[in-house]
Protein backbone atom coordinates (compact mmCIF):
# COMPACT_ATOMS: atom_id res chain seq x y z
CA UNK A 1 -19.38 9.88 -12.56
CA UNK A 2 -16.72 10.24 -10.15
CA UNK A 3 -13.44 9.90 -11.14
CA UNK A 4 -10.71 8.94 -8.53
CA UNK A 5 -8.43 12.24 -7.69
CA UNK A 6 -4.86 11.25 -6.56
CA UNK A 7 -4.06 11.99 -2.59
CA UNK A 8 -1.17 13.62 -1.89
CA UNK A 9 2.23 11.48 -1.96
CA UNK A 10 0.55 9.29 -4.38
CA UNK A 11 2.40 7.91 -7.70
CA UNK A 12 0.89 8.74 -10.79
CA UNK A 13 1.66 8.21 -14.42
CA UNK A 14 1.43 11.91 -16.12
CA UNK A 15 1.56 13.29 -19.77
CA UNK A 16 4.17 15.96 -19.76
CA UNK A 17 5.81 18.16 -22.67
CA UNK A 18 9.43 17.57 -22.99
CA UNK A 19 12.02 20.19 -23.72
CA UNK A 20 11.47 19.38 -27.19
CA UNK A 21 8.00 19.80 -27.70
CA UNK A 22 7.36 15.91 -27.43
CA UNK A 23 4.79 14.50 -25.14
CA UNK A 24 5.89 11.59 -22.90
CA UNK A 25 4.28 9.40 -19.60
CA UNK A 26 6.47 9.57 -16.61
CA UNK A 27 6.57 8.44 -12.93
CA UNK A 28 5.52 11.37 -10.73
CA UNK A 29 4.44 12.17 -7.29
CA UNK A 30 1.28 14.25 -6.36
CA UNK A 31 2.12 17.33 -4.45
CA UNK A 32 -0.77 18.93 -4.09
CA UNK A 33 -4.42 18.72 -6.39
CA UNK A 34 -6.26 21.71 -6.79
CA UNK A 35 -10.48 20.68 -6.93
CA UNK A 36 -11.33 24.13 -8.35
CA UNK A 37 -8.90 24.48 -11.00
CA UNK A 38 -9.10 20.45 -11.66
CA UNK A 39 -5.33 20.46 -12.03
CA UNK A 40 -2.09 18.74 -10.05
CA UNK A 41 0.86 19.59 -9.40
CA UNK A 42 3.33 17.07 -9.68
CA UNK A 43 7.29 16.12 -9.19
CA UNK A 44 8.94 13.86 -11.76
CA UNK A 45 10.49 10.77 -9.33
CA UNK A 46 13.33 10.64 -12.28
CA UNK A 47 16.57 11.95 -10.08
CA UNK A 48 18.06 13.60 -12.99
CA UNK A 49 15.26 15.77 -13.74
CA UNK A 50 13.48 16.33 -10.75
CA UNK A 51 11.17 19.09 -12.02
CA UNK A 52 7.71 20.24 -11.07
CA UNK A 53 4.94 19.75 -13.38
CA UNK A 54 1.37 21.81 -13.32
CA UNK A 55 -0.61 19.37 -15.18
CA UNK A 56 -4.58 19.51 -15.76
CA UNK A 57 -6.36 16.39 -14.53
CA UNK A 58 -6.83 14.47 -18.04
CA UNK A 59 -2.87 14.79 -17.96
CA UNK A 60 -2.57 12.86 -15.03
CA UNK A 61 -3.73 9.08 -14.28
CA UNK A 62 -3.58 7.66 -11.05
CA UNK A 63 -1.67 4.39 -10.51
CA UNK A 64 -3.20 1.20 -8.70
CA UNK A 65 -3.34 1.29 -5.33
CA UNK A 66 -3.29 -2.60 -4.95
CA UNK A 67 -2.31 -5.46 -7.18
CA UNK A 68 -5.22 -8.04 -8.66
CA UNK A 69 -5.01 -11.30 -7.50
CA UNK A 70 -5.40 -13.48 -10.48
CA UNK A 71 -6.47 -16.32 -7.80
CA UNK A 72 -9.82 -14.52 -7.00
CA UNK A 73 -10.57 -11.61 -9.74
CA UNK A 74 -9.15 -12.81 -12.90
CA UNK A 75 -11.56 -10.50 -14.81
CA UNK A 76 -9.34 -7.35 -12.86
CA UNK A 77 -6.73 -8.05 -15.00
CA UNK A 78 -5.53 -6.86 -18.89
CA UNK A 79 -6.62 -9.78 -21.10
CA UNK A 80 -3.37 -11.39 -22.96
CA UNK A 81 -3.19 -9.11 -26.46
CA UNK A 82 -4.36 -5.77 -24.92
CA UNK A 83 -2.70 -2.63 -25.50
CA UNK A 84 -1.41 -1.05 -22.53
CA UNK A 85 1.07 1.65 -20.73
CA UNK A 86 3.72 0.29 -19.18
CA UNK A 87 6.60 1.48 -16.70
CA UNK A 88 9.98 0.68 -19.22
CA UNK A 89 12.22 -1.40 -16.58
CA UNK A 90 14.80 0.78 -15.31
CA UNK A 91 13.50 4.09 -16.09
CA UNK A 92 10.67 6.67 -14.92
CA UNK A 93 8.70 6.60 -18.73
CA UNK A 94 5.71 4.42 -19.61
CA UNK A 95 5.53 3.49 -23.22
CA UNK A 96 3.08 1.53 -25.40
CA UNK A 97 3.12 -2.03 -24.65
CA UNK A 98 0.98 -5.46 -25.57
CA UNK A 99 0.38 -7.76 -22.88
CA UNK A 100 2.30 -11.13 -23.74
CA UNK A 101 1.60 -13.34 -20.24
CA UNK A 102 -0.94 -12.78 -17.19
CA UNK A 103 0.46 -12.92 -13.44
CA UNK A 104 -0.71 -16.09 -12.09
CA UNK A 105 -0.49 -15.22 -8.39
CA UNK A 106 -0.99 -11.13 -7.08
CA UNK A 107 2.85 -11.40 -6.33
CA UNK A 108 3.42 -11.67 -9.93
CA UNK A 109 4.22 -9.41 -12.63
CA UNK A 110 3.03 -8.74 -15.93
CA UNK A 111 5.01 -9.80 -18.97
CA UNK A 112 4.93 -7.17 -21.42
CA UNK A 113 5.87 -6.80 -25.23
CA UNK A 114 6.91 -3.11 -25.27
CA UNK A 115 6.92 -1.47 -29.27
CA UNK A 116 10.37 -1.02 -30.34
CA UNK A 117 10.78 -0.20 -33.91
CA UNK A 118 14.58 -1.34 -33.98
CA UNK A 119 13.09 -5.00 -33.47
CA UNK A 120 11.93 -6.86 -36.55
CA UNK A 121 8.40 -7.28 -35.56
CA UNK A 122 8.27 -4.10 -34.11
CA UNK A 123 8.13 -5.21 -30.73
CA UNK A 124 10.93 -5.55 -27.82
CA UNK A 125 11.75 -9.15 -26.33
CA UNK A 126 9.21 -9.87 -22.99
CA UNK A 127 9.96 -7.74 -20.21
CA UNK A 128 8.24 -7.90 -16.41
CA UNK A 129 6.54 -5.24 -15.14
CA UNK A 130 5.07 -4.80 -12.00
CA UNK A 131 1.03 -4.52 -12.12
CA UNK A 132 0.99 -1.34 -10.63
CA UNK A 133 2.73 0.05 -13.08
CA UNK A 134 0.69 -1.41 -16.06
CA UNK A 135 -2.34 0.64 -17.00
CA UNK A 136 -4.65 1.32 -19.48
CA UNK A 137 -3.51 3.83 -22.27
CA UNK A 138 -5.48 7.30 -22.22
CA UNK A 139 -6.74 9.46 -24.57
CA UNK A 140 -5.66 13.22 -23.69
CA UNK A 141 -7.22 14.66 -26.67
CA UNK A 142 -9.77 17.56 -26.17
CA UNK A 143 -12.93 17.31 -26.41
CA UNK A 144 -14.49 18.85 -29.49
């Protein structure tokens, strides 16, 4: 199978290792994807940080390249209760998130419960997100 490789200039949600030793998603562009090494390289969009990142291709997942319209392909979008990535509104890191209300129209955005263990229920009030920046959560883990 496949898999779709990211063009250059394209957004993409990667796995990087922060200064202290953490793993985290963030916003990044492609800069250039290397087919015989299987690995990106990658800027982080966050103005602050602005670094490069060489990342090997089960660290990076590209983002949707259109929005679904609920309309015509319902079934394209994250049923109501799944478990998702999603972009944290005002910032460049995705974080674990349950899907609390469907867009109705492809103009719409997502409404999204994002896990926040200062809450009671674990969970932070709803928050939109745009689709493209909702996607499924992947496992980086190697293969045994």
């Amino acid at each position: 199978m496949q898999l779709h490789t990211a063009a250059v200039n394209d957004m993409v949600a990667c796995l990087v290792r922060g200064s202290e030793g953490e793993d985290n998603w963030i916003l990044a562009e492609v800069v250039s994807y290397n087919p015989a090494t299987n690995k990106y390289e990658v800027d982080d969009i966050d103005e602050e940080q602005k670094e490069r990142h060489t990342l090997s291709r089960r660290r990076v997942y590209p983002l949707p390249l259109m929005r679904a319209n609920p309309e015509v392909n319902p079934e394209a979008l994250y049923p109501k209760g799944s478990i998702v990535m999603a972009l944290y509104p005002q910032t460049t890191c995705f974080y674990k998130a349950v899907i609390n209300r469907l867009p109705t129209l492809a103009t719409e955005e997502y409404e999204v419960l994002f896990e926040d263990p200062t809450y009671a229920d674990g969970y932070s009030p709803p928050l939109m997100v745009a689709q493209r920046y909702v996607i499924q959560i992947k496992d980086v883990s190697k293969k045994k």
